[in-house]
Protein backbone atom coordinates (compact mmCIF):
# COMPACT_ATOMS: atom_id res chain seq x y z
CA UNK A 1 -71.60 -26.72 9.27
CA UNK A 2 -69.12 -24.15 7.87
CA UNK A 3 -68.23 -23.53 4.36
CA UNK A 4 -65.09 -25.07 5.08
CA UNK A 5 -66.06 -28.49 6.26
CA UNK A 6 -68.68 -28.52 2.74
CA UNK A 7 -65.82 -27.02 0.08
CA UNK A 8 -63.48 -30.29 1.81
CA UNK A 9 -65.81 -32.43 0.19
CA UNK A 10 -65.21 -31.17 -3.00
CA UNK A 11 -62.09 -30.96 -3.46
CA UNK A 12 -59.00 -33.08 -2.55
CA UNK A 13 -57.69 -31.59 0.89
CA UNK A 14 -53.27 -32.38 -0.60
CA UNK A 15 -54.05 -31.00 -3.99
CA UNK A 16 -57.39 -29.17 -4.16
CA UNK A 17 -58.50 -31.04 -7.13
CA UNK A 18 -62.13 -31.41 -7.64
CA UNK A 19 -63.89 -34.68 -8.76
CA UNK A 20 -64.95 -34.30 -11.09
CA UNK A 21 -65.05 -36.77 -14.79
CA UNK A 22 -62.85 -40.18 -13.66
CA UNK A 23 -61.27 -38.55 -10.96
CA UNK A 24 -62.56 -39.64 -7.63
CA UNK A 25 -62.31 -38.76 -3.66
CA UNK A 26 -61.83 -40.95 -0.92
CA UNK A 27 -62.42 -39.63 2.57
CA UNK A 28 -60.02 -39.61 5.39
CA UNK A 29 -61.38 -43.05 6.82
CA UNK A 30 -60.31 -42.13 10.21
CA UNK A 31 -62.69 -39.01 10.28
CA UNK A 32 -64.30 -38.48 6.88
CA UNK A 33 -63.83 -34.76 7.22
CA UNK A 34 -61.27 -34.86 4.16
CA UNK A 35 -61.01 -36.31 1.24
CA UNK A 36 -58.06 -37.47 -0.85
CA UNK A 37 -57.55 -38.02 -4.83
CA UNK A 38 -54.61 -40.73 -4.64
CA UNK A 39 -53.21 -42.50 -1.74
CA UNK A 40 -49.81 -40.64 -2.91
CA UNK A 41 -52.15 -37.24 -1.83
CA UNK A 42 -52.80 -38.84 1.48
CA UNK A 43 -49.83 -40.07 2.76
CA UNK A 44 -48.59 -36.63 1.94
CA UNK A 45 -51.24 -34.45 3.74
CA UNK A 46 -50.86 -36.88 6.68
CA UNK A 47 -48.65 -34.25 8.90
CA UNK A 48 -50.77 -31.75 8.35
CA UNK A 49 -54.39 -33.06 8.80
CA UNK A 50 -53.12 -35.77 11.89
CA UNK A 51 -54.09 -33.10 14.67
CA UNK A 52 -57.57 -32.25 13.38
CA UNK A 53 -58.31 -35.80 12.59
CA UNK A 54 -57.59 -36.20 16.28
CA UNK A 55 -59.44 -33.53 18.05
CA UNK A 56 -62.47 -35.00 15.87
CA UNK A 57 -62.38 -37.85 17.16
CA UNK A 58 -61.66 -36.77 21.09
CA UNK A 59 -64.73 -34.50 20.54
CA UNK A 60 -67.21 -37.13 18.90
CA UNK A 61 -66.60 -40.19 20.93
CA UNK A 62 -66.73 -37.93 24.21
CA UNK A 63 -69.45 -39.16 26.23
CA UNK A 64 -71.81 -36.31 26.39
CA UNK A 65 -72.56 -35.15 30.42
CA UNK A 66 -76.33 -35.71 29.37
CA UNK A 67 -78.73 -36.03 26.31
CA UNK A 68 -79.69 -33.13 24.21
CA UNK A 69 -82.90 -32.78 26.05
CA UNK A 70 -81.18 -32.06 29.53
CA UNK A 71 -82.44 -32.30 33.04
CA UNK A 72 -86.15 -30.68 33.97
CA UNK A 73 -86.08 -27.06 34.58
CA UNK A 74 -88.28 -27.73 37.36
CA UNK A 75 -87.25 -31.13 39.15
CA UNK A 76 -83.74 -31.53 37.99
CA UNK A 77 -83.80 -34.95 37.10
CA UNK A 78 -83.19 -35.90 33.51
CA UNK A 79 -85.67 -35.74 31.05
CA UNK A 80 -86.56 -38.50 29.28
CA UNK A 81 -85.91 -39.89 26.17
CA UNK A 82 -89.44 -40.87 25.13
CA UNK A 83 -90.72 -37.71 23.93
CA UNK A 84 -94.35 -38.42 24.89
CA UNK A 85 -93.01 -37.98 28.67
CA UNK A 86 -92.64 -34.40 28.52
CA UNK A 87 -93.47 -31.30 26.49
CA UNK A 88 -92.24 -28.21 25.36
CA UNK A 89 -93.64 -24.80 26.02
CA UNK A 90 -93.71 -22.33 23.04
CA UNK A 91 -93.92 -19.52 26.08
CA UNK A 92 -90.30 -20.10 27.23
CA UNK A 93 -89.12 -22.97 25.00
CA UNK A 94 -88.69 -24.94 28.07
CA UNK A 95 -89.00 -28.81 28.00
CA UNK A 96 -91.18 -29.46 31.29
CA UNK A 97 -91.44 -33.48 32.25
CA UNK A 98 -94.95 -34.90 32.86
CA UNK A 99 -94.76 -35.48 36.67
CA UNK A 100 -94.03 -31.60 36.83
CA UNK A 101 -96.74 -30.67 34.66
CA UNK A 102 -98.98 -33.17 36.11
CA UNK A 103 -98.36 -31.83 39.75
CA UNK A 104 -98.56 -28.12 38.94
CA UNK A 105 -101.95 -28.88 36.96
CA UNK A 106 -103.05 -30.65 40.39
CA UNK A 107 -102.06 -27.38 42.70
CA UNK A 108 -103.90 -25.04 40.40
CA UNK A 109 -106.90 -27.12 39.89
CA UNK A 110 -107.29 -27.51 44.19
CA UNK A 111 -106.41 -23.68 44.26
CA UNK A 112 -108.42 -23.17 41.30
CA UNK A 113 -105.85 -20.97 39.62
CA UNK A 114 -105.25 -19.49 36.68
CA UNK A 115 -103.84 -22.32 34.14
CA UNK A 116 -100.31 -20.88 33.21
CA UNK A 117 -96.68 -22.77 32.14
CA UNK A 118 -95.30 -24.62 34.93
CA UNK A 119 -92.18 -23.13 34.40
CA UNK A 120 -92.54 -19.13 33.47
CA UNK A 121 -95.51 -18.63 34.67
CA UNK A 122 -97.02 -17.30 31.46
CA UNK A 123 -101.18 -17.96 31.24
CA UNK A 124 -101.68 -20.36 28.70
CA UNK A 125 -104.34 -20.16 26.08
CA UNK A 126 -104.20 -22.57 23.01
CA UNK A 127 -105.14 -19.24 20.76
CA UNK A 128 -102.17 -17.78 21.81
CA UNK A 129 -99.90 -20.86 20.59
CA UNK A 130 -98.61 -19.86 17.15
CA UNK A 131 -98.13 -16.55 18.27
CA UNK A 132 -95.95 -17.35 21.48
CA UNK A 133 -94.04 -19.75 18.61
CA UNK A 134 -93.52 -16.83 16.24
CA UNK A 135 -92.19 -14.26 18.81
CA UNK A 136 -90.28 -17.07 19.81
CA UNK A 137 -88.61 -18.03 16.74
CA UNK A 138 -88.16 -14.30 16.06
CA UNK A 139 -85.92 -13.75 19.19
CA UNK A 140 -84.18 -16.63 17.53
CA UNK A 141 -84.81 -19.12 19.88
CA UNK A 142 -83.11 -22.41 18.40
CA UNK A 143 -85.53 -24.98 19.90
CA UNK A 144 -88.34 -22.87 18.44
CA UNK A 145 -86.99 -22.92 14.97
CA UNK A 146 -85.97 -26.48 14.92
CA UNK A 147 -89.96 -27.47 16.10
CA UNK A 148 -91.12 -24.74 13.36
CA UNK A 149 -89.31 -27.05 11.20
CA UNK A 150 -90.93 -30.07 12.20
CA UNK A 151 -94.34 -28.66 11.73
CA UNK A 152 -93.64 -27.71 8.35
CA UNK A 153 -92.14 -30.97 7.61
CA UNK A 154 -94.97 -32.59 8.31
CA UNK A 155 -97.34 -30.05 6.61
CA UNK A 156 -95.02 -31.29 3.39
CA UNK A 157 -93.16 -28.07 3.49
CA UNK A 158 -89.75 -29.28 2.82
CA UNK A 159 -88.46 -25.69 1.32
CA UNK A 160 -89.61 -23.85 4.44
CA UNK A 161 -88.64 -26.65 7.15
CA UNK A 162 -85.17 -26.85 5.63
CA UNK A 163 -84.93 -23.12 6.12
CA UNK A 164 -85.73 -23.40 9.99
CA UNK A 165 -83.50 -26.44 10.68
CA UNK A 166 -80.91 -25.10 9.03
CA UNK A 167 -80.98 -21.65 11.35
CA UNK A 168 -81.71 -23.93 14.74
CA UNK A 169 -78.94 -26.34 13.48
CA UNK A 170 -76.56 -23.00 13.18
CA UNK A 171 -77.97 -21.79 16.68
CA UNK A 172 -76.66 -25.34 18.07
CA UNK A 173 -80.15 -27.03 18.37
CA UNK A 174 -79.11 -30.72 18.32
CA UNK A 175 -82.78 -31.78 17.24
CA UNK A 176 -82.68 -29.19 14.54
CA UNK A 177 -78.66 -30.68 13.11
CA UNK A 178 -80.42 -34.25 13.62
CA UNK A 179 -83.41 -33.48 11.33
CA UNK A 180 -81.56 -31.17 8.78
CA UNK A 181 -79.10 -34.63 8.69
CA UNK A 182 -82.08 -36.72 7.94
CA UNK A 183 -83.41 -34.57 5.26
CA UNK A 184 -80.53 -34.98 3.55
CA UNK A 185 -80.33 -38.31 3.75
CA UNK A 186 -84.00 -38.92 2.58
CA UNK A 187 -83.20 -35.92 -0.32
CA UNK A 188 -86.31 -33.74 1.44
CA UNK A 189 -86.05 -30.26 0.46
CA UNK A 190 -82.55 -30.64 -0.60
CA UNK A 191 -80.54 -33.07 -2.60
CA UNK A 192 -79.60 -36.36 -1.33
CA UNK A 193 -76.09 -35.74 0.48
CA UNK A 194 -74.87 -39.01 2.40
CA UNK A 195 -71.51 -36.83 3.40
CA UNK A 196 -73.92 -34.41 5.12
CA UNK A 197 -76.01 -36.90 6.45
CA UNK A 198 -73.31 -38.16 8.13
CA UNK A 199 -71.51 -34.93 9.24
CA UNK A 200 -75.60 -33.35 10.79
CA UNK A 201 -75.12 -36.68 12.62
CA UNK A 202 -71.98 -36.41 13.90
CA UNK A 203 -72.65 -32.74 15.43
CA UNK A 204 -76.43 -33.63 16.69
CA UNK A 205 -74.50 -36.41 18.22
CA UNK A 206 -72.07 -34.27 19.89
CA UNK A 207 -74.65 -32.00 21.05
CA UNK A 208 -76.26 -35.39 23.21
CA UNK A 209 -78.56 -36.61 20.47
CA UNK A 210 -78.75 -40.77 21.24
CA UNK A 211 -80.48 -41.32 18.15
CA UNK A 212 -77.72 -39.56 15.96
CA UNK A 213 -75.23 -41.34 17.95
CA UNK A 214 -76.92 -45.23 17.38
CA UNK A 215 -77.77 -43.98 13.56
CA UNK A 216 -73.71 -43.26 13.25
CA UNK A 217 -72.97 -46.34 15.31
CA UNK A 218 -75.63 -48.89 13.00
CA UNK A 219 -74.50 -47.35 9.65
CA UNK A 220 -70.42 -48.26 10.87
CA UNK A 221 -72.03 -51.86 11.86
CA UNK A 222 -74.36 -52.08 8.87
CA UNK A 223 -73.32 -50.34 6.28
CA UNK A 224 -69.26 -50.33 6.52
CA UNK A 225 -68.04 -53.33 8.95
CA UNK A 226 -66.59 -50.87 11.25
CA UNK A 227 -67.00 -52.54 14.40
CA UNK A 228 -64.31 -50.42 16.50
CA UNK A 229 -66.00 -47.07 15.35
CA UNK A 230 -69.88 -48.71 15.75
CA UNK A 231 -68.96 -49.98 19.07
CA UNK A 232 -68.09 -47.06 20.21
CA UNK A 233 -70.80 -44.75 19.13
CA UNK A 234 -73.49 -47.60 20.31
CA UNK A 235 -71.82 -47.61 24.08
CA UNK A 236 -71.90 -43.60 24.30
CA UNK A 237 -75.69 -43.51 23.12
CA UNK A 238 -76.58 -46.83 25.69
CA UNK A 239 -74.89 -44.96 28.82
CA UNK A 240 -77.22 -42.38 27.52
CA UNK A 241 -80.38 -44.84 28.19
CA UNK A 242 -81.32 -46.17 24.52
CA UNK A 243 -82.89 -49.50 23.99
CA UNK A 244 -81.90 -49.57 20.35
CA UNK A 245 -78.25 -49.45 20.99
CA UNK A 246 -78.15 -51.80 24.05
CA UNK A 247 -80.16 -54.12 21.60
CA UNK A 248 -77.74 -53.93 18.94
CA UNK A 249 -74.87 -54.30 21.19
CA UNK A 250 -75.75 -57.42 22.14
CA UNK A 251 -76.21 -58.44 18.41
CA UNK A 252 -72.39 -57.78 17.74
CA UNK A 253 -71.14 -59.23 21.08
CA UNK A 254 -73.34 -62.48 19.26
CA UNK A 255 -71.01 -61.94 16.44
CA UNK A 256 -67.81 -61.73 18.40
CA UNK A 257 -66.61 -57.68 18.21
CA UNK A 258 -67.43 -56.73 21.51
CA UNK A 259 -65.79 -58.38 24.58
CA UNK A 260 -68.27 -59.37 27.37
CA UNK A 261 -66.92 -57.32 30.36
CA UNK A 262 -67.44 -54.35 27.92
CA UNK A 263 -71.11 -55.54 27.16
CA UNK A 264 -72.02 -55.63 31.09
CA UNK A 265 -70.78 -52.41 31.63
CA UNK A 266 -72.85 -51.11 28.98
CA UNK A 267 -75.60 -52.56 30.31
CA UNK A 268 -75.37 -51.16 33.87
CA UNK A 269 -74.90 -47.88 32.57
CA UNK A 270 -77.88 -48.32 30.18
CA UNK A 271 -79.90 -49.24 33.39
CA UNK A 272 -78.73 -46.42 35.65
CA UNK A 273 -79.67 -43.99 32.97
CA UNK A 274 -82.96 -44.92 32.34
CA UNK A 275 -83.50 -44.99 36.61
CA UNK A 276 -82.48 -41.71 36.79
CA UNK A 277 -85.36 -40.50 34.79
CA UNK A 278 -87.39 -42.18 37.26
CA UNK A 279 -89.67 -40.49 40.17
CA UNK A 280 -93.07 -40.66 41.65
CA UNK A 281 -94.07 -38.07 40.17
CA UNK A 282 -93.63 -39.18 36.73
CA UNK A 283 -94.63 -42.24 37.68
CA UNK A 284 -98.20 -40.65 38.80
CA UNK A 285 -98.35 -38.69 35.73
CA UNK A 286 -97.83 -41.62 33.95
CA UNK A 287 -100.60 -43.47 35.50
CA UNK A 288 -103.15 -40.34 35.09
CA UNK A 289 -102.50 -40.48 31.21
CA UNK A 290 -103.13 -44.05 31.21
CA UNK A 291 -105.87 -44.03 32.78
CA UNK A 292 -105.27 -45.95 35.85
């Protein structure tokens, strides 16, 4: 996020006076990049902010060509969403699904081969981990930062996992821009910022996050009675394959706000997402971790 985008929050984007005391902001309510003292201020700035308003809105509710995760370096086929059905290798940083991992562990345990990443090729050794993550995160790999993050979030260092988000979030890491987002919202290692929330959201969401995307789409439903803008968000992160927002859709199609040819196309999207991540490979790995 630049310092542009944060100093329009403080100030009024016609007039460039701060809140501050009685006087209050209102953002732009068609993109909440700006905000606006007065109505008077608004209707006034209108010329000038109409084509960025726009081209915020054409970029957020594009539907993303895939998730954040991607497709398998290896098979091609989307990763996905459940993160338990793949892993990421601190050699190369590269998110490998299960039914590739599972059938490269099979080849080198009939070869009897060395065990090394699916991917690079690099031997694997668990004493080797932190280091691989380090030299990663020094060649300032953004996926490595933004999981350096995570592990210091949950060692309850906030100071030091704000630090790495907010580098991988920079470097374009949606995961990283989805967790700084949530820190803020939660007031974790920085105060609580709702704005930035909201903005962390809107970029992770950009970048194929479907959890940013429902998040923006419930808080629209939930929070502000936006159905046009929740719809929206909710149908971008079900053609994306998640449950949550196919779930949720159907709640406000209960209520009326979305139309029922709009619903069932949802829905086969949803479903030809979620069969694309589908193969018998991953459906072997699966059945290996289970136990079956």
């Amino acid at each position: 996020m630049s310092e542009d985008n944060i100093m329009s929050k403080l100030v009024c984007a016609s007039c460039g006076i701060a809140e501050v005391d009685e006087i209050k902001l209102t953002e732009c309510a068609d993109c909440g990049l700006v905000r606006y003292c007065s109505g008077v201020c608004q209707r006034g700035h209108k010329s000038y902010h109409e084509e960025a308003c726009k081209k915020h809105n054409e970029l957020l509710f594009k539907q993303p060509e895939s998730t954040h995760f991607g497709d398998c370096p290896i098979c091609y086929l989307p990763l996905p969403l459940d993160p338990d059905e793949s892993t990421i290798r601190t050699c190369c940083s590269k998110m490998i699904c299960n039914g590739c991992a599972y059938a490269d562990a099979l080849r080198q345990a009939e070869g009897m081969l060395q065990h090394t990443c699916p991917f690079c090729r690099t031997a694997v050794t668990h004493e080797d981990k932190d280091k691989r993550l380090r030299k990663r995160i020094e060649a300032n790999d953004p996926v490595a930062m933004g999981r350096n993050g995570v592990e210091q979030y949950k060692k309850g260092d906030y100071s030091s996992a704000i630090e790495h988000f907010m580098k991988g979030a920079e470097l374009g890491d949606a995961d990283a821009q989805f967790n700084l987002g949530c820190c803020y919202h939660l007031g974790h290692g920085v105060e609580k910022d709702d704005w930035k929330f909201t903005r962390f959201m809107e970029e992770a969401a950009i970048g194929g996050h479907p959890l940013a995307r429902h998040n923006l789409g419930y808080g629209y439903w939930n929070d502000y009675g936006n159905a046009e803008r929740a719809v929206k968000h909710l149908i971008i992160a079900a053609n994306q394959g998640y449950d949550r927002s196919i779930k949720l859709l159907l709640e406000i199609f209960k209520e009326g706000k979305v139309s029922k040819e709009v619903l069932a196309a949802a829905l086969r999207a949803h479903q030809a997402a979620v069969d694309a991540t589908k193969s018998p490979q991953r459906e072997a790995a699966e059945k290996y971790l289970l136990g079956l």
